[in-house]
PDB file of N, CA and C in Angstrom:
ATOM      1  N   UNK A   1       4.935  -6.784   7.692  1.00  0.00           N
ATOM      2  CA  UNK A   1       3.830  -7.518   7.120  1.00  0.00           C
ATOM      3  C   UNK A   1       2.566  -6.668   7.074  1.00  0.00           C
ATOM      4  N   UNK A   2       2.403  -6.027   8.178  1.00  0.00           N
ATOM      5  CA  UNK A   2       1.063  -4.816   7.966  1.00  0.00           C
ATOM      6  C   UNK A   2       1.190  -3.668   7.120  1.00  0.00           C
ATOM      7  N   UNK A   3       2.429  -3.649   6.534  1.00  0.00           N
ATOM      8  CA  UNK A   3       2.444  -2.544   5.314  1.00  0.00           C
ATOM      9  C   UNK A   3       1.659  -3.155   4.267  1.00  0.00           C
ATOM     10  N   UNK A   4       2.088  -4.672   4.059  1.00  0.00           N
ATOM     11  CA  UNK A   4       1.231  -5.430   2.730  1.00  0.00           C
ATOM     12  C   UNK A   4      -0.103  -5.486   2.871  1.00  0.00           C
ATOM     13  N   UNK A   5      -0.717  -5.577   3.823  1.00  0.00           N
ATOM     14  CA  UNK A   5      -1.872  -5.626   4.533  1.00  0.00           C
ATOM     15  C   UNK A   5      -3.082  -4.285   3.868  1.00  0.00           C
ATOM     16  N   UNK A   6      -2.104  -3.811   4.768  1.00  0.00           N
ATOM     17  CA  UNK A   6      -2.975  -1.940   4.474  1.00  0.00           C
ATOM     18  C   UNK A   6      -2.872  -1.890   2.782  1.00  0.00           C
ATOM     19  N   UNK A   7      -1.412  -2.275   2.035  1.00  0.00           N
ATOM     20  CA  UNK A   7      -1.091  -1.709   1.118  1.00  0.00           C
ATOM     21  C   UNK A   7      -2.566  -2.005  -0.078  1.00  0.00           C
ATOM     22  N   UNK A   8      -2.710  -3.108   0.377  1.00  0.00           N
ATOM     23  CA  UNK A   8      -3.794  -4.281  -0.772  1.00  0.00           C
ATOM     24  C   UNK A   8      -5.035  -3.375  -0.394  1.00  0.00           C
ATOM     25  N   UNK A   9      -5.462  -3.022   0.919  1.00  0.00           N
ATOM     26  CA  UNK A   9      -6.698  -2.544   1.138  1.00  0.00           C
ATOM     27  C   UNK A   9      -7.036  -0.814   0.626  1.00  0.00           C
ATOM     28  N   UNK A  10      -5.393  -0.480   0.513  1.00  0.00           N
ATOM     29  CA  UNK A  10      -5.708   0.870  -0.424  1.00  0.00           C
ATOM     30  C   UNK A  10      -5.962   0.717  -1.391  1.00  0.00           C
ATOM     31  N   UNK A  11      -5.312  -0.408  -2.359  1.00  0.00           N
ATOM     32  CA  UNK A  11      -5.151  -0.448  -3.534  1.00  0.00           C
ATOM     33  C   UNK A  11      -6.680  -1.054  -4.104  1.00  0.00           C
ATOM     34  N   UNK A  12      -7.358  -1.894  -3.500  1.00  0.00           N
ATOM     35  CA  UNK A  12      -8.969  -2.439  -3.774  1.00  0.00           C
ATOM     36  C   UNK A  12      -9.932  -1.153  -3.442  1.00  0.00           C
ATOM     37  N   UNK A  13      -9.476  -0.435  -2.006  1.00  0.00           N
ATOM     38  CA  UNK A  13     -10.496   0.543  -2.002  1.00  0.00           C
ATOM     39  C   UNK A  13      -9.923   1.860  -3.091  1.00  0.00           C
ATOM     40  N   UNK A  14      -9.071   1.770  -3.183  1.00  0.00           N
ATOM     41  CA  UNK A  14      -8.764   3.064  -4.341  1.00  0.00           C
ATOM     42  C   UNK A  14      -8.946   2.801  -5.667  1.00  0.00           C
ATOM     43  N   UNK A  15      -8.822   1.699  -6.211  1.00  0.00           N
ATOM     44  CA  UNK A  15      -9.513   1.277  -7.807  1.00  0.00           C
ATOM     45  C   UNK A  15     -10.964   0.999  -7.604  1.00  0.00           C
ATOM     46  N   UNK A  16     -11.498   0.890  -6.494  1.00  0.00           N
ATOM     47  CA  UNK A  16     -12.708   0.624  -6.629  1.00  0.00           C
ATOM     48  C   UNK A  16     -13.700   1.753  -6.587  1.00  0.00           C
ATOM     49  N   UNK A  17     -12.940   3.416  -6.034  1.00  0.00           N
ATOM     50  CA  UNK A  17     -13.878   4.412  -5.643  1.00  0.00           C
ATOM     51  C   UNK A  17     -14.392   4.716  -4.718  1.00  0.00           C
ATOM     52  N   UNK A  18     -14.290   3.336  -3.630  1.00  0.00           N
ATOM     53  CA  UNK A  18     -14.756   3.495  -2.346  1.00  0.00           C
ATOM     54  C   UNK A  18     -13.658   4.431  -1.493  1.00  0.00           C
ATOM     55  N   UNK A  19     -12.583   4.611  -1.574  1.00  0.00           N
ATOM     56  CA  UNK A  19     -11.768   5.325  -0.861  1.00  0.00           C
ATOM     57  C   UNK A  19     -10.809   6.269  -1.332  1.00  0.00           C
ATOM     58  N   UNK A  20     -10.610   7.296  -0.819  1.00  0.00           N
ATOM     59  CA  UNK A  20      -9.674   8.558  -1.610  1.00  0.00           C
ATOM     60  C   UNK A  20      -9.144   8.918  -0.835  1.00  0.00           C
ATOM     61  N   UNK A  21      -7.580   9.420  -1.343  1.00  0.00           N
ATOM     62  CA  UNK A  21      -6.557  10.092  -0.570  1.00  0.00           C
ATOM     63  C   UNK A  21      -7.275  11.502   0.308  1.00  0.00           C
ATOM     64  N   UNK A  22      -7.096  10.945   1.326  1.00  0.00           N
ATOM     65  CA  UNK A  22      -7.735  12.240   2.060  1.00  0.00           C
ATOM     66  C   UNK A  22      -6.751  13.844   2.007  1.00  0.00           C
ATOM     67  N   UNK A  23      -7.276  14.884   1.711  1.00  0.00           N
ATOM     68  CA  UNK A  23      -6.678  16.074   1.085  1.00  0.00           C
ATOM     69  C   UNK A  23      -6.680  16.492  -0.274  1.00  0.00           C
ATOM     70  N   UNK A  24      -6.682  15.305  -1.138  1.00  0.00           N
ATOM     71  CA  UNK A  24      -7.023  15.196  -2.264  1.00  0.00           C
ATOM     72  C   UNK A  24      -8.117  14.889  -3.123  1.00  0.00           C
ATOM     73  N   UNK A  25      -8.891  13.827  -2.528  1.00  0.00           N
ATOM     74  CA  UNK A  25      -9.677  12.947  -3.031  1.00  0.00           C
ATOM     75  C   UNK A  25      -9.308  12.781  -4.252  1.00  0.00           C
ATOM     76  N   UNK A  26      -8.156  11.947  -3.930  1.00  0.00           N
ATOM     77  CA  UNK A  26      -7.756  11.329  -5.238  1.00  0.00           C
ATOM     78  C   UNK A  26      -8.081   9.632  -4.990  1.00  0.00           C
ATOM     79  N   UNK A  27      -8.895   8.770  -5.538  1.00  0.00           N
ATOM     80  CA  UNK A  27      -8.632   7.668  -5.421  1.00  0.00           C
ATOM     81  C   UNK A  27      -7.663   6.744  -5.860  1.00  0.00           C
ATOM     82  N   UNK A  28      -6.969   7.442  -7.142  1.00  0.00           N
ATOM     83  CA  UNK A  28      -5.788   7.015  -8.295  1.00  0.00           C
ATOM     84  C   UNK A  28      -4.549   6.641  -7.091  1.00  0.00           C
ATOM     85  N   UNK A  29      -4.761   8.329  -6.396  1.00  0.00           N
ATOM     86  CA  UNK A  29      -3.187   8.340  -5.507  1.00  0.00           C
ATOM     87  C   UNK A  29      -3.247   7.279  -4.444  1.00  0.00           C
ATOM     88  N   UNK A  30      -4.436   6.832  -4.057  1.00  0.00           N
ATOM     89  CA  UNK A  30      -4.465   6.241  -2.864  1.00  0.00           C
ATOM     90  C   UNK A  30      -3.936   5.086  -3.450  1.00  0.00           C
ATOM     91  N   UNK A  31      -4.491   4.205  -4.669  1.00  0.00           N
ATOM     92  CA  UNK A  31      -4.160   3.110  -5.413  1.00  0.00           C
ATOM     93  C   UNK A  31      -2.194   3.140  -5.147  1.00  0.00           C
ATOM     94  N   UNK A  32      -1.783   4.099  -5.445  1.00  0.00           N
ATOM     95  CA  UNK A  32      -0.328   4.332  -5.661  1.00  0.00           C
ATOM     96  C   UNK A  32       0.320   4.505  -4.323  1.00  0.00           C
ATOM     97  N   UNK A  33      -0.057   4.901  -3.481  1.00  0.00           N
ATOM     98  CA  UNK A  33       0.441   5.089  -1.710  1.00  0.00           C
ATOM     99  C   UNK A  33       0.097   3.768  -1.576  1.00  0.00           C
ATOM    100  N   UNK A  34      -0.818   2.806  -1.702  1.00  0.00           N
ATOM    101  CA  UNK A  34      -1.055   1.623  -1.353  1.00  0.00           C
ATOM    102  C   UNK A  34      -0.006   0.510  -2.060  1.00  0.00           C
ATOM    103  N   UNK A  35       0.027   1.021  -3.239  1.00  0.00           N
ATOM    104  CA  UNK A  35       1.510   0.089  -3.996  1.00  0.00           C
ATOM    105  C   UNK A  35       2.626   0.523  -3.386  1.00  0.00           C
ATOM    106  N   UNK A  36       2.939   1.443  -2.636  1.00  0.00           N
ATOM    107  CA  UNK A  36       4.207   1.802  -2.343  1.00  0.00           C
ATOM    108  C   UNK A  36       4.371   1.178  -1.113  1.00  0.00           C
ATOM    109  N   UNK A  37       3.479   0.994  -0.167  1.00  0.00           N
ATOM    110  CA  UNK A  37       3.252   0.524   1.211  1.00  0.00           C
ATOM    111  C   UNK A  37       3.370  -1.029   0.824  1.00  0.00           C
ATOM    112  N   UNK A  38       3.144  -1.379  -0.522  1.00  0.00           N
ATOM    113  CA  UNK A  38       3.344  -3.291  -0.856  1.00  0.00           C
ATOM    114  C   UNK A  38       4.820  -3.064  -1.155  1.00  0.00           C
ATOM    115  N   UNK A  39       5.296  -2.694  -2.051  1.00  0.00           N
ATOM    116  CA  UNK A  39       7.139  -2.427  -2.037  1.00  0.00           C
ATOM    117  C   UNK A  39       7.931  -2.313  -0.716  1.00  0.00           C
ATOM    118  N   UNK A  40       7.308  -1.495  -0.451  1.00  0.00           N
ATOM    119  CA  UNK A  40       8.239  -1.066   1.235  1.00  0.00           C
ATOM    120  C   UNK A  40       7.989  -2.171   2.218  1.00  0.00           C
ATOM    121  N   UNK A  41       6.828  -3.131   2.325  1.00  0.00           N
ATOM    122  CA  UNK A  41       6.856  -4.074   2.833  1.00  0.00           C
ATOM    123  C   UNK A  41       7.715  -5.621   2.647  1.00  0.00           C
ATOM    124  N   UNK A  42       7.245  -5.186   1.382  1.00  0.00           N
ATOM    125  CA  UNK A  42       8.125  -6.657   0.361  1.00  0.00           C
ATOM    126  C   UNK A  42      10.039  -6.324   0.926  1.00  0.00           C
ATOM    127  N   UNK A  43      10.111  -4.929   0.857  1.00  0.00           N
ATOM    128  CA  UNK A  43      11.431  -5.010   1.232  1.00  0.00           C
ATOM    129  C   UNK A  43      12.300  -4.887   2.493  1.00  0.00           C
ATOM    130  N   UNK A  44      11.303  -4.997   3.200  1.00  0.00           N
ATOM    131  CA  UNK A  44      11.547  -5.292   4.467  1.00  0.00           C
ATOM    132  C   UNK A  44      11.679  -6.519   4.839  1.00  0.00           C
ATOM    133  N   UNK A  45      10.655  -7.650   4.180  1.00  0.00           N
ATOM    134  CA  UNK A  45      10.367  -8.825   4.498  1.00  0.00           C
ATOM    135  C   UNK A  45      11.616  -9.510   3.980  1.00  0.00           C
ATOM    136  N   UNK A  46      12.282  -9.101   2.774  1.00  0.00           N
ATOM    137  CA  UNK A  46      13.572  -9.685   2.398  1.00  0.00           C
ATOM    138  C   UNK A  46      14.612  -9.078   3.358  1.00  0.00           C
ATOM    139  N   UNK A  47      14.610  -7.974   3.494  1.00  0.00           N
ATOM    140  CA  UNK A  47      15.743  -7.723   4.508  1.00  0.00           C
ATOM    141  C   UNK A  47      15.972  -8.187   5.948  1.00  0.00           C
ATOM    142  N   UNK A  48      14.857  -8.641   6.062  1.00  0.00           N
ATOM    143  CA  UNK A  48      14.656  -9.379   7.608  1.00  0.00           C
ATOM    144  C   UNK A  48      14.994 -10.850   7.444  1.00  0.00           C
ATOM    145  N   UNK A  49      14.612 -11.762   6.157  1.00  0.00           N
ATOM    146  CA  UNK A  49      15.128 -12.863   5.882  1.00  0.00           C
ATOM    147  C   UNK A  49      16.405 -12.743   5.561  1.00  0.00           C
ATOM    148  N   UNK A  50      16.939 -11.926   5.124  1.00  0.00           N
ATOM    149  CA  UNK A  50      18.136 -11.959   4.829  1.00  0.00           C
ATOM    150  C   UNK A  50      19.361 -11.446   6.058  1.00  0.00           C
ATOM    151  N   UNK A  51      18.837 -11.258   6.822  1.00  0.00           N
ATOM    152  CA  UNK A  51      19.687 -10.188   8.190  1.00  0.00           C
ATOM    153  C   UNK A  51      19.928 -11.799   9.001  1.00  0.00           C
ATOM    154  N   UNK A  52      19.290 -12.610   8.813  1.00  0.00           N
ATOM    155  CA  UNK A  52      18.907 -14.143   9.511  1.00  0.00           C
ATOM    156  C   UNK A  52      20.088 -14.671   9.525  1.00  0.00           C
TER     157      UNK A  52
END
């Protein structure tokens, strides 16, 4: 559940400019590490309902 968490707060601070991939200062990438951290969560959360 704290992957979705973080994932949303990359993705608002990285479209918004306030935050950038550190090494890069990319804010785009951070947007995209933050969507990946919402996937990887989402699929955990089914695999844990589903392991039930």
């Amino acid at each position: 559940m704290w992957n979705i968490i973080i994932g949303i707060v990359f993705i608002v601070g990285g479209l918004s400019g306030q935050l950038a991939l550190r090494g890069f200062d990319s804010p785009t990438g951070l947007a995209a590490f933050g969507g990946a951290l919402i996937v990887w969560g989402l699929v955990q959360s089914v695999r844990a309902n589903n392991a039930q």
